[in-house]
PDB file of N, CA and C in Angstrom:
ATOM      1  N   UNK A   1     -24.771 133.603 -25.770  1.00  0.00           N
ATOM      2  CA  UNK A   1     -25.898 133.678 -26.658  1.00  0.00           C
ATOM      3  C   UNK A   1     -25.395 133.648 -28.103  1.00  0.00           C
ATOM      4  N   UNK A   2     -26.174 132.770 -29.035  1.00  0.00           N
ATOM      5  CA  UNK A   2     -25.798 132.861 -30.206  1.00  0.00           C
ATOM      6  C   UNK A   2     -26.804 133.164 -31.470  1.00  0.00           C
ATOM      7  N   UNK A   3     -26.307 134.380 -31.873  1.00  0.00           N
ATOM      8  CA  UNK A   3     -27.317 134.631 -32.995  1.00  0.00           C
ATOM      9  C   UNK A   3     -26.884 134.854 -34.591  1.00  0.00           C
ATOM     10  N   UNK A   4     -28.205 134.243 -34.586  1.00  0.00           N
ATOM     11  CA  UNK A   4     -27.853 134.460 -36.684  1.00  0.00           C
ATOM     12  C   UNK A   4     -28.341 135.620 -37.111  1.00  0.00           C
ATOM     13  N   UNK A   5     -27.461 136.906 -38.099  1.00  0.00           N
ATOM     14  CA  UNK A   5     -27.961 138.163 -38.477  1.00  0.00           C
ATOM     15  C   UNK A   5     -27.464 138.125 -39.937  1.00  0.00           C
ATOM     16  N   UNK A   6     -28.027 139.131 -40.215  1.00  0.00           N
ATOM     17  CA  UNK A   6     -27.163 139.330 -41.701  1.00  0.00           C
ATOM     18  C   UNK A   6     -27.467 141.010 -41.923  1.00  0.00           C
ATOM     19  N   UNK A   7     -26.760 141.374 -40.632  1.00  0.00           N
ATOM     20  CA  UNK A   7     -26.388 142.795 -40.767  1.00  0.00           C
ATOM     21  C   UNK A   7     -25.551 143.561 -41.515  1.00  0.00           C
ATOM     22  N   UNK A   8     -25.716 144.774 -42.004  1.00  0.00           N
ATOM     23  CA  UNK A   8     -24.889 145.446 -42.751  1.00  0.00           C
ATOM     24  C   UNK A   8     -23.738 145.975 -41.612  1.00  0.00           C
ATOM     25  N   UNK A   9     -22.229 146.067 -41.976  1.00  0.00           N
ATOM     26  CA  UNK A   9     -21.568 146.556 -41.109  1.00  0.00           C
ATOM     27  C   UNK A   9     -20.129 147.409 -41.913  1.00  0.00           C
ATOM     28  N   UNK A  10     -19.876 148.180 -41.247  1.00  0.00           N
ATOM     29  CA  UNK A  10     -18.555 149.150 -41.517  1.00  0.00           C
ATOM     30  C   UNK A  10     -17.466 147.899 -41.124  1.00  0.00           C
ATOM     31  N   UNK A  11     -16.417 147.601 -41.695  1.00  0.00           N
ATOM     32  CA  UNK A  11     -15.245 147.358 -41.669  1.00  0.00           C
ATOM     33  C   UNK A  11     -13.842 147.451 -42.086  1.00  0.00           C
ATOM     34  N   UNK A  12     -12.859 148.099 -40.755  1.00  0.00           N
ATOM     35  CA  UNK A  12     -11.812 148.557 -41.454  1.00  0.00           C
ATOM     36  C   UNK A  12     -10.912 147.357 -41.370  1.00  0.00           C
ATOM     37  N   UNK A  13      -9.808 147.126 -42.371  1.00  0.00           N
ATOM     38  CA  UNK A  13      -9.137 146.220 -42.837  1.00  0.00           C
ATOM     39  C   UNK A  13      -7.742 146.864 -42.757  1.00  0.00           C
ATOM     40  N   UNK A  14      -6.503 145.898 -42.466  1.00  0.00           N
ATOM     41  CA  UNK A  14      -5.070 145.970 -42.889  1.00  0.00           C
ATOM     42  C   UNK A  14      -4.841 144.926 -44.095  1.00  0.00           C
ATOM     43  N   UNK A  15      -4.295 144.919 -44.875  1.00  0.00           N
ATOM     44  CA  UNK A  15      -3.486 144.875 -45.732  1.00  0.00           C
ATOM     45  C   UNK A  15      -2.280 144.244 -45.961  1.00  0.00           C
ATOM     46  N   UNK A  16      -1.961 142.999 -45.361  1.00  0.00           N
ATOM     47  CA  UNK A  16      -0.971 142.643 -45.160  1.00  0.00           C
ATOM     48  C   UNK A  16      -0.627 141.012 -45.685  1.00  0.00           C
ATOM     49  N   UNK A  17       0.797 141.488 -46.123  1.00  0.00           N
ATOM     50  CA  UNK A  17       1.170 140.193 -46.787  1.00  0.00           C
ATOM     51  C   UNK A  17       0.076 139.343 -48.182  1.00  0.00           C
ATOM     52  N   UNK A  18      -0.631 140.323 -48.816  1.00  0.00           N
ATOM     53  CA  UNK A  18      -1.528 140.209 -50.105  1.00  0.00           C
ATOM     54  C   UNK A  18      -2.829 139.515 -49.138  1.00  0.00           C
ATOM     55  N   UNK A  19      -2.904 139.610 -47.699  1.00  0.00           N
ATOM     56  CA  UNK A  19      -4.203 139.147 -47.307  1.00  0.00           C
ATOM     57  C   UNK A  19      -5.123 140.114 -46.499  1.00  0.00           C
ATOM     58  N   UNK A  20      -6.161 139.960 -46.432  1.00  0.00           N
ATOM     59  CA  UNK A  20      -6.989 140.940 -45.734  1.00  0.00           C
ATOM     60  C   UNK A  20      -7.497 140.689 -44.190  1.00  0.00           C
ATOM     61  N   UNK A  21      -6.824 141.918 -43.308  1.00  0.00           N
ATOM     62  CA  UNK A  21      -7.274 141.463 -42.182  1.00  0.00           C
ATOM     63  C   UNK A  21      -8.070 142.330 -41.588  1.00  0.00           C
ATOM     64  N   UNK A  22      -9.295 142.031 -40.784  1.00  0.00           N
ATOM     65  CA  UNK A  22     -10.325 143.087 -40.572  1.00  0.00           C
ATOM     66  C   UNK A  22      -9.745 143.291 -38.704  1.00  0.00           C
ATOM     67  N   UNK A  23      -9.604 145.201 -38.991  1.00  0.00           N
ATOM     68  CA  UNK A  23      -9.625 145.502 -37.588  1.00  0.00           C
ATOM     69  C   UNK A  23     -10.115 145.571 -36.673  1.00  0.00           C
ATOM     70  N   UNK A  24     -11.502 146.488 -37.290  1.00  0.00           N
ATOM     71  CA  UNK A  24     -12.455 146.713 -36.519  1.00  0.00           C
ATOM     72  C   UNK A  24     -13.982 146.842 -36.577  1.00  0.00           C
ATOM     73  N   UNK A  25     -14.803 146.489 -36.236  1.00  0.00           N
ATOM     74  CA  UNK A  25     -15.997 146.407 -36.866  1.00  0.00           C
ATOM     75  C   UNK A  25     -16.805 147.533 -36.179  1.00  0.00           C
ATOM     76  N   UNK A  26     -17.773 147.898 -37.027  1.00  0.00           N
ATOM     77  CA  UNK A  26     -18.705 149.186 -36.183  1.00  0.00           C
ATOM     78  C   UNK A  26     -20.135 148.402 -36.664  1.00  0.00           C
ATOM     79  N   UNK A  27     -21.000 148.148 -35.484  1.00  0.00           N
ATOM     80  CA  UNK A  27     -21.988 147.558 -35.653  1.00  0.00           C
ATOM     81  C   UNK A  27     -23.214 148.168 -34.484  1.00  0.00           C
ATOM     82  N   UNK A  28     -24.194 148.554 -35.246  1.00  0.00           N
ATOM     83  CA  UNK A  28     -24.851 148.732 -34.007  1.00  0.00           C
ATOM     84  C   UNK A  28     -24.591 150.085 -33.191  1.00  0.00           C
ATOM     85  N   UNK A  29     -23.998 151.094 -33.885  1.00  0.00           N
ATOM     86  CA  UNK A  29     -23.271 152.142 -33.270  1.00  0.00           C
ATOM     87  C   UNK A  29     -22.286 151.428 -32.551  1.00  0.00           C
ATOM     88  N   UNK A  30     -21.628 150.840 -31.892  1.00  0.00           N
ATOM     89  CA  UNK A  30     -20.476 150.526 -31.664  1.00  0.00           C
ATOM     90  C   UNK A  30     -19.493 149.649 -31.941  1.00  0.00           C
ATOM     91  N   UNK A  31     -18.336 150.376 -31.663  1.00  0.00           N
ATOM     92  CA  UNK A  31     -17.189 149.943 -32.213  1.00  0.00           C
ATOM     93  C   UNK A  31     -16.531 148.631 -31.364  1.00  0.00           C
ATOM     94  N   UNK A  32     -15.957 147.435 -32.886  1.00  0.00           N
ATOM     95  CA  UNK A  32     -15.262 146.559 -32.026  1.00  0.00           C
ATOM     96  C   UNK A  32     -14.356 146.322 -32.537  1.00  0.00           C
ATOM     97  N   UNK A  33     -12.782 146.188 -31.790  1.00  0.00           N
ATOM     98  CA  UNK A  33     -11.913 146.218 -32.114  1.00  0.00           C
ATOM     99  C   UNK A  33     -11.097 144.841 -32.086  1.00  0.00           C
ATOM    100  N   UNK A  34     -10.830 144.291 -33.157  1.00  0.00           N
ATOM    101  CA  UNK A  34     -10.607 142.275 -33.632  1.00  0.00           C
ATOM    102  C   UNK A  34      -9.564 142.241 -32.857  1.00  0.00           C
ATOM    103  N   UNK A  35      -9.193 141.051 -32.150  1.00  0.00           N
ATOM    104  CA  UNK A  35      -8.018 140.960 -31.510  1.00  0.00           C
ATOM    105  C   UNK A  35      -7.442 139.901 -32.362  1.00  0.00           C
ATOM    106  N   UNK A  36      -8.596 139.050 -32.923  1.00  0.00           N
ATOM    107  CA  UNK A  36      -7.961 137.741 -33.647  1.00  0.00           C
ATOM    108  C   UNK A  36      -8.461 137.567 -34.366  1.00  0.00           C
ATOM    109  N   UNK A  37      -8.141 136.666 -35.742  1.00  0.00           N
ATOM    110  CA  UNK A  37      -8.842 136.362 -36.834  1.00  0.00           C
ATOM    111  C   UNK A  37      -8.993 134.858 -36.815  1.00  0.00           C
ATOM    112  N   UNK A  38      -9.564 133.763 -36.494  1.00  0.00           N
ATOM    113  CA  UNK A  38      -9.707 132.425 -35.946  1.00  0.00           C
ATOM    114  C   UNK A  38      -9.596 131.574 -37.339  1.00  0.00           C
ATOM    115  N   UNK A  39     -10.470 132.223 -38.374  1.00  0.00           N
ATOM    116  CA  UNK A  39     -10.665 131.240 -39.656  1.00  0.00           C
ATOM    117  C   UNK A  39     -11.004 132.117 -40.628  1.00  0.00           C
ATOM    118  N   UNK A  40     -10.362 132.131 -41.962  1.00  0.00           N
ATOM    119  CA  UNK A  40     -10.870 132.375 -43.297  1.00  0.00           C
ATOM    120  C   UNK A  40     -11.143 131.616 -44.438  1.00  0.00           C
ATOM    121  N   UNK A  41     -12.437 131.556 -44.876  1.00  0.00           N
ATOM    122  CA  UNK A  41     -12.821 130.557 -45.964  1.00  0.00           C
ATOM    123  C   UNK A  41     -13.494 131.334 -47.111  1.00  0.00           C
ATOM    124  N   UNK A  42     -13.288 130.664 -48.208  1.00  0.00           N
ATOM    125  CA  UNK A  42     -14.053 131.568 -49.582  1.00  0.00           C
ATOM    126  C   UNK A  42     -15.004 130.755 -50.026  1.00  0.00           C
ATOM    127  N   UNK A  43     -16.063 131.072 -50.652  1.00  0.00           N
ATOM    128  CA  UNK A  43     -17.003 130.532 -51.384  1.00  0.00           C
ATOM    129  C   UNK A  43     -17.287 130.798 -52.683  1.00  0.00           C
ATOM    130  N   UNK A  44     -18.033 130.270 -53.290  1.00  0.00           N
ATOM    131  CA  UNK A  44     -18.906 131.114 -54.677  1.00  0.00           C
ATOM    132  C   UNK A  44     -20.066 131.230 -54.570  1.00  0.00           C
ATOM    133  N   UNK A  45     -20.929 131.692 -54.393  1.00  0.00           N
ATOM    134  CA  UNK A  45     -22.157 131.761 -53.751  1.00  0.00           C
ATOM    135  C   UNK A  45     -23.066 132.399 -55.260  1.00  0.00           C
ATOM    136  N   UNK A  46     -24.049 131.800 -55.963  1.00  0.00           N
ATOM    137  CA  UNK A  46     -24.415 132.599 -57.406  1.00  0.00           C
ATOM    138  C   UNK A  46     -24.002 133.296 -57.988  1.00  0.00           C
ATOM    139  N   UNK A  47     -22.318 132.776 -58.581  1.00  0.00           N
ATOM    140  CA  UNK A  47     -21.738 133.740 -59.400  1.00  0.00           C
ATOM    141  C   UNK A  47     -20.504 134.670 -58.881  1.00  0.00           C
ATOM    142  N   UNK A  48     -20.858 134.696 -57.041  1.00  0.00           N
ATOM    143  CA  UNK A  48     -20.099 135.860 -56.482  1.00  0.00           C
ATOM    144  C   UNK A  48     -19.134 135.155 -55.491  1.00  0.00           C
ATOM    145  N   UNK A  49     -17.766 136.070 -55.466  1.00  0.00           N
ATOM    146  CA  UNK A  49     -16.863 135.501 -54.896  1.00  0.00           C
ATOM    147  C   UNK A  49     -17.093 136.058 -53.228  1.00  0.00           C
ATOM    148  N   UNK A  50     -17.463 135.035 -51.974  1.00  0.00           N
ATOM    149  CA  UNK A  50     -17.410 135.283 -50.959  1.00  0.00           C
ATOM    150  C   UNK A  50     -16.402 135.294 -49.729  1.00  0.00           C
ATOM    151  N   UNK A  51     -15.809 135.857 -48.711  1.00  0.00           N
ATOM    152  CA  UNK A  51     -15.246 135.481 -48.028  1.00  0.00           C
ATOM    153  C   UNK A  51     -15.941 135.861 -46.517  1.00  0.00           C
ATOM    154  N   UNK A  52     -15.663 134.836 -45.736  1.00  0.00           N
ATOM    155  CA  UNK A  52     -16.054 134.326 -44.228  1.00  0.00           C
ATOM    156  C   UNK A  52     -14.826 134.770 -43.568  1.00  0.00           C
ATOM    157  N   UNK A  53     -15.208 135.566 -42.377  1.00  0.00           N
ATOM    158  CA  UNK A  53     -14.113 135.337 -41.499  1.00  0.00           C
ATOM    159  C   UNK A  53     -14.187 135.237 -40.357  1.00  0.00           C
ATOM    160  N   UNK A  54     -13.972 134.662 -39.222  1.00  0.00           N
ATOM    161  CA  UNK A  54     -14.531 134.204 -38.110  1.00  0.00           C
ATOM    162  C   UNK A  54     -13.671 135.416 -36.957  1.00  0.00           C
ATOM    163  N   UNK A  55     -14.170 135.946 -36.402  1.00  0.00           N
ATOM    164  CA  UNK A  55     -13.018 136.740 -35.447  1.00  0.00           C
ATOM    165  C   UNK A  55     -13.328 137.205 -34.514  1.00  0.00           C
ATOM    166  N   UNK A  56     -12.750 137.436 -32.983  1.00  0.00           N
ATOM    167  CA  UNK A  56     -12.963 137.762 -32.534  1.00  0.00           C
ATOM    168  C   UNK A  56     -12.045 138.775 -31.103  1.00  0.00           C
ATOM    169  N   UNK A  57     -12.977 139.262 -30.359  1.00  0.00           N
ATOM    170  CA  UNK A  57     -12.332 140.165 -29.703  1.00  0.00           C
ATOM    171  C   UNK A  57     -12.289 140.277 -28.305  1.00  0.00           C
ATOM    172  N   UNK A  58     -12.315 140.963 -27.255  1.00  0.00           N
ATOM    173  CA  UNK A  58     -12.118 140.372 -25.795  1.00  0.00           C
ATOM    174  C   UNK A  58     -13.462 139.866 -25.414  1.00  0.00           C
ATOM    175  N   UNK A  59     -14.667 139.590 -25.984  1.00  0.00           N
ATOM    176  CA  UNK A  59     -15.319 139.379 -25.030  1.00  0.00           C
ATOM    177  C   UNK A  59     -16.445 138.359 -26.757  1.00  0.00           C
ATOM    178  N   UNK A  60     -16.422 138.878 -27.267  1.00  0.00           N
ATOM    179  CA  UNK A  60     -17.637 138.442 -28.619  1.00  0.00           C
ATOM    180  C   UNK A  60     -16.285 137.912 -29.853  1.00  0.00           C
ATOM    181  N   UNK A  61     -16.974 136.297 -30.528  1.00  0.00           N
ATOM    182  CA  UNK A  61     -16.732 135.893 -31.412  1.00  0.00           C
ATOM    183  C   UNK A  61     -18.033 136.234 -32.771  1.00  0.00           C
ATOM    184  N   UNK A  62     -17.507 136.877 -33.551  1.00  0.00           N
ATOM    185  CA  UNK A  62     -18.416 137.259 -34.970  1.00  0.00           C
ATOM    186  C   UNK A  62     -18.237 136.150 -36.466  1.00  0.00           C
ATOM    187  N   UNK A  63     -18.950 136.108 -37.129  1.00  0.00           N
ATOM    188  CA  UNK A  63     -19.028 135.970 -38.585  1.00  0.00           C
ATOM    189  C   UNK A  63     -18.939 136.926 -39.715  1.00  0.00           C
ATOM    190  N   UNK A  64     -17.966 137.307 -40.216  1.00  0.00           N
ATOM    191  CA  UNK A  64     -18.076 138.467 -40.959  1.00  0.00           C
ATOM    192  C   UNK A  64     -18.503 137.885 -42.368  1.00  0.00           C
ATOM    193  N   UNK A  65     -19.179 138.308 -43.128  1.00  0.00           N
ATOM    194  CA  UNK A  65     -18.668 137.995 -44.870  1.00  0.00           C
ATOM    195  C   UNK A  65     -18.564 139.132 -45.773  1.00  0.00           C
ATOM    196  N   UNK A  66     -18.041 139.050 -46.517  1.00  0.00           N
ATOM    197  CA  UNK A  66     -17.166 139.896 -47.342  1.00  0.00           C
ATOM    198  C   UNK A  66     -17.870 139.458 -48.787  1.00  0.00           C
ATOM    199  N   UNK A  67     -18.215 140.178 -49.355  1.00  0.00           N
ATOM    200  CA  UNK A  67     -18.704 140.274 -50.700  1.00  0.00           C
ATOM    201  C   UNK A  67     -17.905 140.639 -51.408  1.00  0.00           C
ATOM    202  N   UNK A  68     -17.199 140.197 -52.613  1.00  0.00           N
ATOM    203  CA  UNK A  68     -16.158 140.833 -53.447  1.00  0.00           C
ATOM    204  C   UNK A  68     -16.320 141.554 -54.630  1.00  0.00           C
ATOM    205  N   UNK A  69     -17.903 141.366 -55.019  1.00  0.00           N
ATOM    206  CA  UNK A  69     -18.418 141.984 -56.135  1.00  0.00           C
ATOM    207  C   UNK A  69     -18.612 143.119 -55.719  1.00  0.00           C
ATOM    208  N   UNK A  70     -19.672 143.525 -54.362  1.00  0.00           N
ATOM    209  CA  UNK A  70     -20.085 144.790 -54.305  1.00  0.00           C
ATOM    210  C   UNK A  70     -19.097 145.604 -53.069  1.00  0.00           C
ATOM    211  N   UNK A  71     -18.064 144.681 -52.745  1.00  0.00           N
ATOM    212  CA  UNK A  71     -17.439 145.025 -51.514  1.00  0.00           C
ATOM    213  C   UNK A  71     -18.226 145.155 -50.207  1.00  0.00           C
ATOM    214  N   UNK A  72     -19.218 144.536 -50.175  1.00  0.00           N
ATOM    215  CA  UNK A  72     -20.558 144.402 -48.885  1.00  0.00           C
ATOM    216  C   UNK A  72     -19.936 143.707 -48.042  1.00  0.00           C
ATOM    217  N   UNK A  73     -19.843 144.343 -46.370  1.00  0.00           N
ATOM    218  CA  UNK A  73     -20.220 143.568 -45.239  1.00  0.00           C
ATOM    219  C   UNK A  73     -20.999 143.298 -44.289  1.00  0.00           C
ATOM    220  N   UNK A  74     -21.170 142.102 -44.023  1.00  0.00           N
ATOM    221  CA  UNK A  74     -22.240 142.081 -43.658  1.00  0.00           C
ATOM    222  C   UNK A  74     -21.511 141.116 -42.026  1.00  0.00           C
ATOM    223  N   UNK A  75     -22.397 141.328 -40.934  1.00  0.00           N
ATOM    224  CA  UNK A  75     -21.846 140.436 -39.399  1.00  0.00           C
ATOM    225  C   UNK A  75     -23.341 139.207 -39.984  1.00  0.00           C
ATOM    226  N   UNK A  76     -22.650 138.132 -40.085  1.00  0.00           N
ATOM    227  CA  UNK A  76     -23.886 137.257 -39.739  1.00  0.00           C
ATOM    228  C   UNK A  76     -24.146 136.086 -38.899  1.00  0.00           C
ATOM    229  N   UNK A  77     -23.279 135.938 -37.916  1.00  0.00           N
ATOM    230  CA  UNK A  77     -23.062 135.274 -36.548  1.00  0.00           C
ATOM    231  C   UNK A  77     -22.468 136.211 -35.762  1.00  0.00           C
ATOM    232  N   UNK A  78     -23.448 135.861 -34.471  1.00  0.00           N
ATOM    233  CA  UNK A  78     -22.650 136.705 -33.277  1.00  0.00           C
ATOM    234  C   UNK A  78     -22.383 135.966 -32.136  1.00  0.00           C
ATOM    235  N   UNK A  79     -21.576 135.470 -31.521  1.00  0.00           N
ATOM    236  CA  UNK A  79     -21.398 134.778 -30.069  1.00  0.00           C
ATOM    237  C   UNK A  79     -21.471 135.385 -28.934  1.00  0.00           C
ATOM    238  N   UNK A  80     -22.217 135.453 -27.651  1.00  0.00           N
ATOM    239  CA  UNK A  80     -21.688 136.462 -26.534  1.00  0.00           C
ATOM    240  C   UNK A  80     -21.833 135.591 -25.538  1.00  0.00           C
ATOM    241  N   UNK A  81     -21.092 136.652 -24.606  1.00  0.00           N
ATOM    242  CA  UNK A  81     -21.720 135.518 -22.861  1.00  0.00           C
ATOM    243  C   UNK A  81     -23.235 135.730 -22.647  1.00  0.00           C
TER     244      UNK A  81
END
């Protein structure tokens, strides 16, 4: 199933090598833990610097974006079986 959201979501991040990698997402009351990060792309979206990151984990591929102005995340694709 594939859906379009533009949910607010908790995400924790590592830090590595000056790039940002998201661990785990809490959505929905539950927690998901990234196994992979598939794709990262940036945008400018009115002014604001965006980043996309495609990732996913044993069972669900997500859309994350990353707001750099307000530090907002948001899930706004979800993939499932």
């Amino acid at each position: 199933m594939h859906q379009y959201l533009n949910d607010p979501i908790d995400v924790s991040v590592d830090f590595t090598n000056q790039r940002v990698r998201p661990h785990t997402v809490c959505w929905d009351n539950q927690m998901y833990k990234i196994k992979k990060v598939n794709l990262v792309h940036n945008t400018n979206e009115d002014g604001q610097h965006i980043f996309y990151f495609s990732v996913s984990d044993d069972a669900n591929f997500m859309k994350l974006r990353l707001n750099t102005q307000n530090l907002e995340w948001r899930l706004v694709e979800l993939y499932t079986d």
